[in-house]
Structures are given as C-alpha cells and as structure tokens.
N, C-alpha and C. Protein backbone atom coordinates (compact mmCIF):
# COMPACT_ATOMS: atom_id res chain seq x y z
N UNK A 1 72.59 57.89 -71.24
CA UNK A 1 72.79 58.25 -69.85
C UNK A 1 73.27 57.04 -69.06
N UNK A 2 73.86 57.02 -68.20
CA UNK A 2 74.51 56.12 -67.30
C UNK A 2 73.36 56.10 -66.30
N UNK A 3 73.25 54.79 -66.08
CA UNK A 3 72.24 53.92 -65.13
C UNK A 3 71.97 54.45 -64.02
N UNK A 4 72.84 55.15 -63.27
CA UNK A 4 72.62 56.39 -61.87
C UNK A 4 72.34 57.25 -62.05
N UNK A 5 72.00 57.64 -63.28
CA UNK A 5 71.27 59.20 -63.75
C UNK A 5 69.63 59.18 -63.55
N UNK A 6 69.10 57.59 -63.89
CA UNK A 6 68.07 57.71 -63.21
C UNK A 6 67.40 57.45 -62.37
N UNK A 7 66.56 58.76 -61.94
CA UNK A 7 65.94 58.78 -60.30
C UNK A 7 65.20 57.34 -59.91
N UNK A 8 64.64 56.39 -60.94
CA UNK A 8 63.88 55.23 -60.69
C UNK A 8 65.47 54.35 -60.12
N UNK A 9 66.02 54.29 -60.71
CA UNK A 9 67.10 53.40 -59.99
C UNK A 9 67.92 53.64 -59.19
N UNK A 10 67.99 55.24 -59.00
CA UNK A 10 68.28 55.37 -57.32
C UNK A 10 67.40 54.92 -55.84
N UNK A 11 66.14 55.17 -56.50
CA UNK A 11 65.42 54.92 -55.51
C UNK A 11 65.44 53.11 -55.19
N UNK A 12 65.52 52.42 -56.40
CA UNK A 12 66.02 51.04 -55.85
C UNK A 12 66.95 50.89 -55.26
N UNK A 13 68.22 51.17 -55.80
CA UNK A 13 69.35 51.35 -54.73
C UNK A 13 69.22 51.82 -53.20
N UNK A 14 68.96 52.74 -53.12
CA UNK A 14 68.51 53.22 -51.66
C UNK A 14 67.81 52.35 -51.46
N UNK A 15 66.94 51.64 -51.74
CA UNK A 15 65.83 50.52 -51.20
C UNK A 15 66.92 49.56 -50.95
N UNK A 16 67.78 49.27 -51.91
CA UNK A 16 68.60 47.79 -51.55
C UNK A 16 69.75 48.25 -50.28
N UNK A 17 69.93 49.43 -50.03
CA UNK A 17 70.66 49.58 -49.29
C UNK A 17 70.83 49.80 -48.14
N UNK A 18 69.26 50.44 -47.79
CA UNK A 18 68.70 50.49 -46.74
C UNK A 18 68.31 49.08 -46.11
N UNK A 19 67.76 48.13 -46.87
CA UNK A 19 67.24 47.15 -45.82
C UNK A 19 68.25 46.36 -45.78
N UNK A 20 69.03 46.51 -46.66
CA UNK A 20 70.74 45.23 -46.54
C UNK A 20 71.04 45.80 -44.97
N UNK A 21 71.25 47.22 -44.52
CA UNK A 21 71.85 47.90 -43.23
C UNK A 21 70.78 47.37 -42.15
N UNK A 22 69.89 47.24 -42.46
CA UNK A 22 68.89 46.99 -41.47
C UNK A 22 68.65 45.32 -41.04
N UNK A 23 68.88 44.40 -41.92
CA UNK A 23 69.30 43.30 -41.97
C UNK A 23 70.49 42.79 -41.22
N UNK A 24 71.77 44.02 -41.72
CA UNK A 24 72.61 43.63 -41.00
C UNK A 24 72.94 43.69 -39.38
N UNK A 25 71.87 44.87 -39.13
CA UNK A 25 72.06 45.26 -37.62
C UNK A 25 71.26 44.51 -36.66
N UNK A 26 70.29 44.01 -37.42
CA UNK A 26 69.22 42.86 -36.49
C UNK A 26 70.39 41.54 -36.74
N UNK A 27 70.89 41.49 -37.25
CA UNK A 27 72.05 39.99 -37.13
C UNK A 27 73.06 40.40 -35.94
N UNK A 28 73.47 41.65 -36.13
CA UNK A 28 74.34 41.85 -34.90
C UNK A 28 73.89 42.20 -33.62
N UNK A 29 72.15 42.48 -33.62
CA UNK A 29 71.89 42.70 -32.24
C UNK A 29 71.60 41.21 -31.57
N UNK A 30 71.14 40.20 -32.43
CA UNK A 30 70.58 38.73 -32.23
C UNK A 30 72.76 38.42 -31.65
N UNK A 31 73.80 38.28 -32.30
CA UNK A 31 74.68 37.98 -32.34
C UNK A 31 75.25 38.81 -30.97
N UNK A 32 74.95 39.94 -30.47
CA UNK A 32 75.40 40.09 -29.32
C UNK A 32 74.42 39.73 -27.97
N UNK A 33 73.10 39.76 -27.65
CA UNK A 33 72.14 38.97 -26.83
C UNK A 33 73.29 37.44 -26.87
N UNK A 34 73.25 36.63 -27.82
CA UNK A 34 74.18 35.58 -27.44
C UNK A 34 75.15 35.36 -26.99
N UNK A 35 76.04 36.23 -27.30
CA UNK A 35 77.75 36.71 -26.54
C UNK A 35 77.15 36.54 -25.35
N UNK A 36 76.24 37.94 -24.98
CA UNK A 36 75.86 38.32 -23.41
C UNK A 36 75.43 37.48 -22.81
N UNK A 37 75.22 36.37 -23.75
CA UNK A 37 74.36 34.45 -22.61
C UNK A 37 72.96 35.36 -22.15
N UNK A 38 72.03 35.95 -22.85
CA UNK A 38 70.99 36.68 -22.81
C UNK A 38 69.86 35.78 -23.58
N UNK A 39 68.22 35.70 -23.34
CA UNK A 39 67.57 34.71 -24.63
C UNK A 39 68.46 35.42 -25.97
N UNK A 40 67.66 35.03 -27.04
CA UNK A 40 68.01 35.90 -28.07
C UNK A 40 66.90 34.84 -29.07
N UNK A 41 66.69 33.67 -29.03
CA UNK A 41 65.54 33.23 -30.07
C UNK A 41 64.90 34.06 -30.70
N UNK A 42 64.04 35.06 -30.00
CA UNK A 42 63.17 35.95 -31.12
C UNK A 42 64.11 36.67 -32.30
N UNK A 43 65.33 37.45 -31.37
CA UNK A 43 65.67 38.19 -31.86
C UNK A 43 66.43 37.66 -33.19
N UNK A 44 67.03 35.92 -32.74
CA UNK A 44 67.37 35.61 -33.76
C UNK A 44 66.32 35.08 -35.08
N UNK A 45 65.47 34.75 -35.30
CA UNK A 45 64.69 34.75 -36.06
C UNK A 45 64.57 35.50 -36.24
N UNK A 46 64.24 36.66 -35.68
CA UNK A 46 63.76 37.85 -36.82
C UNK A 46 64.80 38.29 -37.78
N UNK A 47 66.25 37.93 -37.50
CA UNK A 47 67.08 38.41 -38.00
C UNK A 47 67.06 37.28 -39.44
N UNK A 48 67.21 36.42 -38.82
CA UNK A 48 66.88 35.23 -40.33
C UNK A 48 65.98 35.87 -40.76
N UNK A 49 64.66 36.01 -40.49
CA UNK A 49 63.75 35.92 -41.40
C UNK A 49 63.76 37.37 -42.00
N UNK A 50 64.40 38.61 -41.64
CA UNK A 50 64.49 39.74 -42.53
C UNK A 50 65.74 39.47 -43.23
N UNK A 51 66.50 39.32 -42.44
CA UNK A 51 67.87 38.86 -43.77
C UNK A 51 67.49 38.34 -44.79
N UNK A 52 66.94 36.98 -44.97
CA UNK A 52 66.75 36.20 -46.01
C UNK A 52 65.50 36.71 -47.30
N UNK A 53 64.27 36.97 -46.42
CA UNK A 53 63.49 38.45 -47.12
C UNK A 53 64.06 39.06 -47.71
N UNK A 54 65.21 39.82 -47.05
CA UNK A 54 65.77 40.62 -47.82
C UNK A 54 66.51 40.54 -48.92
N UNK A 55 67.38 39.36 -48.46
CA UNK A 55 68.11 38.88 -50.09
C UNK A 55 67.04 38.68 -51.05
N UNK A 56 66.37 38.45 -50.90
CA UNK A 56 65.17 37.78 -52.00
C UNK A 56 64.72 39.40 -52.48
N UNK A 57 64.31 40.41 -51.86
CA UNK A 57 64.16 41.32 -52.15
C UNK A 57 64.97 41.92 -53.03
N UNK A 58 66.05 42.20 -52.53
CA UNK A 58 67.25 42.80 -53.16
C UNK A 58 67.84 42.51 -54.54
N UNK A 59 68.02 40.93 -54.60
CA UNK A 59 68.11 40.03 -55.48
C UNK A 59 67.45 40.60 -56.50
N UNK A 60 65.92 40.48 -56.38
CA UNK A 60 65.05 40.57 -57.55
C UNK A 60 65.28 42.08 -57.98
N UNK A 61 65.21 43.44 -57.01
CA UNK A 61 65.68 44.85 -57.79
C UNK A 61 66.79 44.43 -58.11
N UNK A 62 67.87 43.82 -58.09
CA UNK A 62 68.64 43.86 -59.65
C UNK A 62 68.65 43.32 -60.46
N UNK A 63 67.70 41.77 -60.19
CA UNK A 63 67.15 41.37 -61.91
C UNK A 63 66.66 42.31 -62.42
N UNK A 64 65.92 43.48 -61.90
CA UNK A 64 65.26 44.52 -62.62
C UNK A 64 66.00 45.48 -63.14
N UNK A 65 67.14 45.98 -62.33
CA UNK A 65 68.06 46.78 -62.95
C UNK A 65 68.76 46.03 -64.31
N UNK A 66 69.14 45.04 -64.42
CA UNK A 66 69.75 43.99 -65.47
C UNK A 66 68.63 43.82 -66.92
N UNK A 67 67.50 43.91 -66.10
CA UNK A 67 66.63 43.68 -67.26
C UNK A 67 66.54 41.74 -68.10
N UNK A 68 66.81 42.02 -69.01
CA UNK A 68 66.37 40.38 -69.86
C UNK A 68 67.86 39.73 -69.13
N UNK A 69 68.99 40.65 -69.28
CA UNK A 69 70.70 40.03 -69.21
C UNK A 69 70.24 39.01 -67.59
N UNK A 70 69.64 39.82 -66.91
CA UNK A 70 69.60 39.12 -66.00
C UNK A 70 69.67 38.05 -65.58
N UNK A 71 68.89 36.97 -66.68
CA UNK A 71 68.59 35.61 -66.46
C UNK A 71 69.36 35.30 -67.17
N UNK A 72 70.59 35.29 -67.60
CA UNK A 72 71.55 35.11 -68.20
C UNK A 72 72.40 34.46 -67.32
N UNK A 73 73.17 33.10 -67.64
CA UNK A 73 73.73 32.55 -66.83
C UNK A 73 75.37 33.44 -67.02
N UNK A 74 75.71 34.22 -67.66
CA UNK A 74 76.96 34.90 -67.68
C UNK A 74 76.90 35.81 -66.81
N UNK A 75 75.52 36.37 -66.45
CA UNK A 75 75.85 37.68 -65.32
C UNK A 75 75.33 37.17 -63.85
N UNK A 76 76.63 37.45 -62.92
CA UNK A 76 76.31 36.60 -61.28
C UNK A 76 75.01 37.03 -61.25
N UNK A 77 74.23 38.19 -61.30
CA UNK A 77 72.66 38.24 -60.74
C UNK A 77 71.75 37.00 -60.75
N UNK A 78 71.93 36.42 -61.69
CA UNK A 78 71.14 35.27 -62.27
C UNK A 78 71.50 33.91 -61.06
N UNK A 79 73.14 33.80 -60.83
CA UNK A 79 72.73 32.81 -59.25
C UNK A 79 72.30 33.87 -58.26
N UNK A 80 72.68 34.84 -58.19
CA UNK A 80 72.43 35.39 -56.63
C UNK A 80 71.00 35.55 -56.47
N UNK A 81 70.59 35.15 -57.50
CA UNK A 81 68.86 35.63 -57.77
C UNK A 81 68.37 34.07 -57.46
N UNK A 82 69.03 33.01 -57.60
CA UNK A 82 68.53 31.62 -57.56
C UNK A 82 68.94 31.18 -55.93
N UNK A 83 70.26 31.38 -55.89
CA UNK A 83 70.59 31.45 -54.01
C UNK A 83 69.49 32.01 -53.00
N UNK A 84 69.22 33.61 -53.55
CA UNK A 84 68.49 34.38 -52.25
C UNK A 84 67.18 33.33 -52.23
N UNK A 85 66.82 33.04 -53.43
CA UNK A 85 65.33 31.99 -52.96
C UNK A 85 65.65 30.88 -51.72
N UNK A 86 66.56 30.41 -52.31
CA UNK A 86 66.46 28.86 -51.01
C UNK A 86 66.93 28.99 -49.50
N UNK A 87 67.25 30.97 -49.56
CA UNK A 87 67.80 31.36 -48.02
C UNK A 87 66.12 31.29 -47.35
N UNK A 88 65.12 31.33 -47.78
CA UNK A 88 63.81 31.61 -47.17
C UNK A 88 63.68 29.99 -47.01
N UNK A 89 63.92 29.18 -47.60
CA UNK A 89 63.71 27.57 -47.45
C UNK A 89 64.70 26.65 -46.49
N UNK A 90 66.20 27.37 -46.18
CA UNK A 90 67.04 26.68 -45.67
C UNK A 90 67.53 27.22 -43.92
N UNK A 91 67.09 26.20 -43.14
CA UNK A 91 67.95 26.78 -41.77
C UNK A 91 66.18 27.12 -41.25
N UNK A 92 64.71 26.76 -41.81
CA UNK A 92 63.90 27.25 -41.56
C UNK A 92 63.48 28.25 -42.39
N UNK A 93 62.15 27.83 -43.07
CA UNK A 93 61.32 28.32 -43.86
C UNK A 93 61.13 29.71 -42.77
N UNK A 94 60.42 31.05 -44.16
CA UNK A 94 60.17 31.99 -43.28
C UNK A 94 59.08 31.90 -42.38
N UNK A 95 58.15 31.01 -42.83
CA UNK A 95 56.80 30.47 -42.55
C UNK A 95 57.46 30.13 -40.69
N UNK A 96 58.39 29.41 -40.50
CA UNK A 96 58.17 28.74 -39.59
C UNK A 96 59.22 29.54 -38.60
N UNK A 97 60.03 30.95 -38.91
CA UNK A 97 60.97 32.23 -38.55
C UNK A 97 59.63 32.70 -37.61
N UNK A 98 58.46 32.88 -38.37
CA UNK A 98 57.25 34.11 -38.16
C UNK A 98 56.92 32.88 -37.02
N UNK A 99 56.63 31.79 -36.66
CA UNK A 99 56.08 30.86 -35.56
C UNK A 99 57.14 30.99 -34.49
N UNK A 100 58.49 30.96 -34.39
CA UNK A 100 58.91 31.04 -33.47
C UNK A 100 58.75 32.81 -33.02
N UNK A 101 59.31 33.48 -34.35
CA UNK A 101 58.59 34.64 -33.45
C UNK A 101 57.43 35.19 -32.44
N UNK A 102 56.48 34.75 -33.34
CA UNK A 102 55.24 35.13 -32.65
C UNK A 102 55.28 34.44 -31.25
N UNK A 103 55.60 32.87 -31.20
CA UNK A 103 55.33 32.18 -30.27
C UNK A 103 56.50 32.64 -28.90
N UNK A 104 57.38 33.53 -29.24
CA UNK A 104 58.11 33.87 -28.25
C UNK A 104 57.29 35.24 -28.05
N UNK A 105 56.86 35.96 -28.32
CA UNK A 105 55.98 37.45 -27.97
C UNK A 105 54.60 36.99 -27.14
N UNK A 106 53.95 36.45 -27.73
CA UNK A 106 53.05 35.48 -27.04
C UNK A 106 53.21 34.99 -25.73
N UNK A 107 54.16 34.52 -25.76
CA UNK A 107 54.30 34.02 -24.22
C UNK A 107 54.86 34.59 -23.42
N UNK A 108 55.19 35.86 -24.20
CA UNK A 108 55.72 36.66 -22.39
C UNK A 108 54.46 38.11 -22.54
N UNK A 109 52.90 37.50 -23.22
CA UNK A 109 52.12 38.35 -22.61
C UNK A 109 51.26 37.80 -21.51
C-alpha cells in the first residue's frame, strides 16, 4: 500500500499541516501590527515561539514517517530534523519567547 493509504499517517499529515497554517498566520498577524507601527512584541514572540515549536514538531512526524531512513544523512529529513532543533535555541530560546510573553500580558493587567 502506498504511505497515504494509511489513516495513522494522514492524521500526521493533517497534524503537520494544520499547525505549519497556524504558525504561518501568527507570523503574518505579528508582521502586520508592525507595518501598522502598532506594539506587536507579544504577538511577535508568540509567533517565534509557535513557529519554531512547530518546526521541531513537524520535523520529528516525519522522522517518523521515514522511519530508521530518517537518520540517514542521504534523506533531507535528517538536516531538517537537526535545523528545526536550534530554531528553539536561536534569535531566543523558547524559554525566554514564553518570558517576554507572559511579561507583556502581565502588565497590561
């Protein structure tokens, strides 16, 4: 059977595809607040910090779809799987995404 026949790996797909869209639209709502000269700090962090989540997420359901090949330096999964890690480490750990968040919600209670 071909790999889309089964229901377990549709449902990853839909998982990877859904939060890639959702990722992408918190980047473009953070990216227009800035156009508009509006704050946008929270909004931009949150957008880092689900984007980069997300690659890491995503990343790893297709080491899973790939199986052993995965870690195989012949198939791209294997960098895109080593990249999505250092997006949570670079430009601001997620650790420190979740501090400016919070610390901007916080202060406008």
């Amino acid at each position: 059977k071909p790999l889309n026949a089964f229901q377990g790996l549709q449902w990853y797909i839909s998982d990877m595809a859904t939060r890639t869209e959702a990722a992408k639209w918190m980047t473009y709502r953070a990216a227009s607040l800035k156009i508009a000269g509006e704050p946008h700090t929270k909004e931009a962090a949150m957008a880092k910090l689900n984007a980069s989540e997300t690659a890491r997420f995503v990343t790893n359901l297709a080491l899973q779809i790939h199986g052993g090949y995965g870690y195989m330096k012949d198939y791209v999964v294997e960098r895109l799987y080593r990249d999505a890690r250092i997006l949570t480490l670079y430009e601001g750990t997620s650790e420190v995404q979740k501090i400016v968040i919070s610390g901007n919600i916080l202060r406008r209670k």
